[in-house]
Protein backbone atom coordinates (compact mmCIF):
# COMPACT_ATOMS: atom_id res chain seq x y z
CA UNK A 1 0.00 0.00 0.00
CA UNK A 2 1.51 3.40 -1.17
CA UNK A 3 -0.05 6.25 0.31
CA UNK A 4 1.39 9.80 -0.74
CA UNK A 5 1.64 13.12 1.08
CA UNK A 6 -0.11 16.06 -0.42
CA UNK A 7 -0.28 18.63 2.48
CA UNK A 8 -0.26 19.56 6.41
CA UNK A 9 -1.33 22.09 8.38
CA UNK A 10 -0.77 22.59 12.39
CA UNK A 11 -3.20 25.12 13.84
CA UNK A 12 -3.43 25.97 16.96
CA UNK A 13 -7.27 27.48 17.87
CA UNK A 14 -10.14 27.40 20.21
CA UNK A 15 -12.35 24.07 19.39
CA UNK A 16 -15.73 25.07 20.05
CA UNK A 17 -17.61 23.65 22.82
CA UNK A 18 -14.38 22.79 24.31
CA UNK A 19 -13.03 24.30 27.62
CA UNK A 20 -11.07 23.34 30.56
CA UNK A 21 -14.17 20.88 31.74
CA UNK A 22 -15.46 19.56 29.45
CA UNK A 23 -11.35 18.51 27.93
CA UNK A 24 -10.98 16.65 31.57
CA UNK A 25 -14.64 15.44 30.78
CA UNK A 26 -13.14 13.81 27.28
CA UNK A 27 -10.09 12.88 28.78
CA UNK A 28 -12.19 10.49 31.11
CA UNK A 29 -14.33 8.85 28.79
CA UNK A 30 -12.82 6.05 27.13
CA UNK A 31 -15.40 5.86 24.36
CA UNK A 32 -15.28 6.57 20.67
CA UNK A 33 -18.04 7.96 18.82
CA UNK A 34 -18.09 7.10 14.99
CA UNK A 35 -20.28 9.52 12.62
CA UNK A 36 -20.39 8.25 8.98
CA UNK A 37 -22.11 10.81 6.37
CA UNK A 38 -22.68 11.65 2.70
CA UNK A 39 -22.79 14.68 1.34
CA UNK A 40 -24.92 15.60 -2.06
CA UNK A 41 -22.65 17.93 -4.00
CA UNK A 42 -19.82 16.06 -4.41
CA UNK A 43 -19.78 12.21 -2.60
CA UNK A 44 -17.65 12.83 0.35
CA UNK A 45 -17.45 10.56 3.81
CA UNK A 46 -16.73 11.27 7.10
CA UNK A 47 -15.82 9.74 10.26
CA UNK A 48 -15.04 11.46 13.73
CA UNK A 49 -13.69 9.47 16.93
CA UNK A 50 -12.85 10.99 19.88
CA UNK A 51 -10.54 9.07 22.49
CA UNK A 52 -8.91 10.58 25.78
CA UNK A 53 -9.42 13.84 24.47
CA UNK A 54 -8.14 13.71 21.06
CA UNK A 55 -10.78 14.10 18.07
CA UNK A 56 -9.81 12.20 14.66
CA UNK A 57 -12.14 13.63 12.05
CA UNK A 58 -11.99 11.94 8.27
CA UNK A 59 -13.48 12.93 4.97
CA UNK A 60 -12.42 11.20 2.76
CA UNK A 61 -13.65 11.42 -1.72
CA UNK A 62 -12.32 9.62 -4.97
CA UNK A 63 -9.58 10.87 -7.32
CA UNK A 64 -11.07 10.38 -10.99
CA UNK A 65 -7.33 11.69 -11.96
CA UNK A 66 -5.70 9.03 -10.35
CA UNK A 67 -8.03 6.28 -11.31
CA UNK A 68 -7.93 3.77 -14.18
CA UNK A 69 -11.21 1.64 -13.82
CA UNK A 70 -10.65 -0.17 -16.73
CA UNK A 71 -7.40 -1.47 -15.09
CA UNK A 72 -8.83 -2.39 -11.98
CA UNK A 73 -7.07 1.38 -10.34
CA UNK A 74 -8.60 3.35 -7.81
CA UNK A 75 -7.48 6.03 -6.14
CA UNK A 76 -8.70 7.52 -2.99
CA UNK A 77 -7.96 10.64 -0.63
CA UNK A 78 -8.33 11.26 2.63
CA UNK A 79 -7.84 14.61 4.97
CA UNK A 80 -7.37 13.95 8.47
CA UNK A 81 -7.88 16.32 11.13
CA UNK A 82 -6.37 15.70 14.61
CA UNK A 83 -7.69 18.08 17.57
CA UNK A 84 -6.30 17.89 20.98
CA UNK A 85 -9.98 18.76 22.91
CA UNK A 86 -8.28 17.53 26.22
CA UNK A 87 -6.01 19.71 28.70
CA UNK A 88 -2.67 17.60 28.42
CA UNK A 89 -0.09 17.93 25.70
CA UNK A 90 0.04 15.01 23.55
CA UNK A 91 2.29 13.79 20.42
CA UNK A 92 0.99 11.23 18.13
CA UNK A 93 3.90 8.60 17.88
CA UNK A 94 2.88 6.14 15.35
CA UNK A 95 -0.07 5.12 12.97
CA UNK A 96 -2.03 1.20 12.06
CA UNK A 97 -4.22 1.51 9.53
CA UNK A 98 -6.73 -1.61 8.39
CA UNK A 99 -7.41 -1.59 5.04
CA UNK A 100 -10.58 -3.41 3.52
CA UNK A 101 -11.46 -3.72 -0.31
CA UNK A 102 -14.93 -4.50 -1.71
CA UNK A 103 -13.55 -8.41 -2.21
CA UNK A 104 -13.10 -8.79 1.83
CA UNK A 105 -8.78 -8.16 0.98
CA UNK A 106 -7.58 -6.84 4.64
CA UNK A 107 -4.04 -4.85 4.76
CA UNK A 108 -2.47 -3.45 7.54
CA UNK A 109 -0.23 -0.44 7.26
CA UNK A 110 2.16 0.62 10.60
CA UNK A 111 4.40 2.83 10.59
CA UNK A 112 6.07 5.69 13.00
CA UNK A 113 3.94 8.80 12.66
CA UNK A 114 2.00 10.42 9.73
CA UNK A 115 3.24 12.25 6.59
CA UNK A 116 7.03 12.14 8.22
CA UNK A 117 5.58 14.25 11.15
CA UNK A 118 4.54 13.20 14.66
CA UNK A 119 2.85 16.44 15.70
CA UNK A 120 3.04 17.56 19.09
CA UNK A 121 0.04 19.23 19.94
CA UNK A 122 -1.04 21.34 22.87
CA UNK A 123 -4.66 21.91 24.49
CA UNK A 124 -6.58 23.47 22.04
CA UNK A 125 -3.95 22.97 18.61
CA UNK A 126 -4.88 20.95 15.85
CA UNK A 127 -2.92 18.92 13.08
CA UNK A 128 -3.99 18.55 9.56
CA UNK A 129 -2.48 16.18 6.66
CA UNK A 130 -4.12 14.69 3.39
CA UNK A 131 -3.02 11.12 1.72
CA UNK A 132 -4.23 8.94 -0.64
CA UNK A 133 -4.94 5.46 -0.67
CA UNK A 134 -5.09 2.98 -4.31
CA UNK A 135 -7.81 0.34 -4.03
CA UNK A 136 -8.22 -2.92 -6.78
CA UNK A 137 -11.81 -2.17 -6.00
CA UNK A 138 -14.34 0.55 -6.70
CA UNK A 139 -14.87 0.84 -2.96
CA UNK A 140 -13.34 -0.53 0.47
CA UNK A 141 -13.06 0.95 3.95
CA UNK A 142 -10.25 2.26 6.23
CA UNK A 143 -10.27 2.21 10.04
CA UNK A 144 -7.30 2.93 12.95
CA UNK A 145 -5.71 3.88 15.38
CA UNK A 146 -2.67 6.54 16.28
CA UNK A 147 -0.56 5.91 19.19
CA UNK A 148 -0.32 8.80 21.34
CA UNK A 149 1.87 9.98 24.65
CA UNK A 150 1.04 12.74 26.64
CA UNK A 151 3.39 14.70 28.32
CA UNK A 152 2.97 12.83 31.59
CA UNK A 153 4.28 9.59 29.81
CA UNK A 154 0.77 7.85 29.14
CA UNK A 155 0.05 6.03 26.28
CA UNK A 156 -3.00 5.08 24.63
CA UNK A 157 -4.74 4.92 20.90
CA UNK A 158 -6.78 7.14 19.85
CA UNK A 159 -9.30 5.53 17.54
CA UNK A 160 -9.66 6.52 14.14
CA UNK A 161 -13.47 5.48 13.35
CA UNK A 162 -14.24 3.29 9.93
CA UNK A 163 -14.89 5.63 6.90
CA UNK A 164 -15.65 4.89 3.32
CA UNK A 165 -13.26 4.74 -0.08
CA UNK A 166 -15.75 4.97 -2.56
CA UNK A 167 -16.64 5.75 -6.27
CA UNK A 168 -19.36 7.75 -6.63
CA UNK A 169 -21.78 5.40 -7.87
CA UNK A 170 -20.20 2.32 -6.24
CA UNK A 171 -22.34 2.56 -3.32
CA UNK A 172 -26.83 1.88 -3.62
């Protein structure tokens, strides 16, 4: 599996809804909340997960440029937001991916960090990268986990809820 870096961004700003409460409120709930969507102007999916604090967000959309159906080539992006919504400064140490095609195929990808970068970010700061991701199949699905370590030493994964690769009119 080849995915490719197109850009990053690391912002640091005020999440909404988010203040010194409610990020020890997050920080002490273990669960993750998955959101799938579809949008009608242009077939986009999303997925958000929050874990310990840390909110993975996900939309991903097909490349038509980097596709060749007719040779079984699919090509997929994703942008991945990262928000620390917690109060303790964490850096995101490595990535495992799970990688499902429409034929039931299952890949893992591991690796240390994302893009060559494993952000640091404080309360409040955000981290933003797109990659791709080439399928044999007009659609598949992508799910994870980054491992994290806060400041204090913790570790944990932060859960990066199941979102959909798909072709526009692959899905019914």
């Amino acid at each position: 599996m080849v995915c490719a870096l197109f850009s990053l961004r690391l912002s640091s700003r005020s999440v909404p809804g988010t203040n010194s409460a409610l990020g020890l409120m997050n920080q002490a709930q273990p669960n993750t909340l998955p959101v799938l969507s579809q949008t009608k102007r242009s077939t986009v999916f999303t997925s958000d997960a929050v874990t310990q604090g840390i909110r993975v967000r996900v939309v991903s959309r097909y490349d038509s440029s980097r596709s060749n159906p007719n040779q079984n080539q699919w090509f997929f992006l994703y942008t991945i937001t990262i928000s620390n919504e917690g109060s303790v400064t964490t850096q995101l140490i490595s990535r495992h991916w799970i990688i499902t095609n429409a034929n039931g195929k299952v890949e893992e990808v591991k690796g240390p960090g994302v893009v060559g970068e494993q952000p640091i970010l404080a309360p409040g700061q955000s981290f933003e990268y797109t990659s791709g991701c080439p399928l044999t199949t007009s659609f598949g699905t992508m799910h994870g986990t980054y491992q994290m370590v806060t400041a204090k030493g913790e570790q944990f994964d932060a859960t990066v809820a199941p979102f959909t690769l798909s072709e526009p009119h692959a899905l019914h």
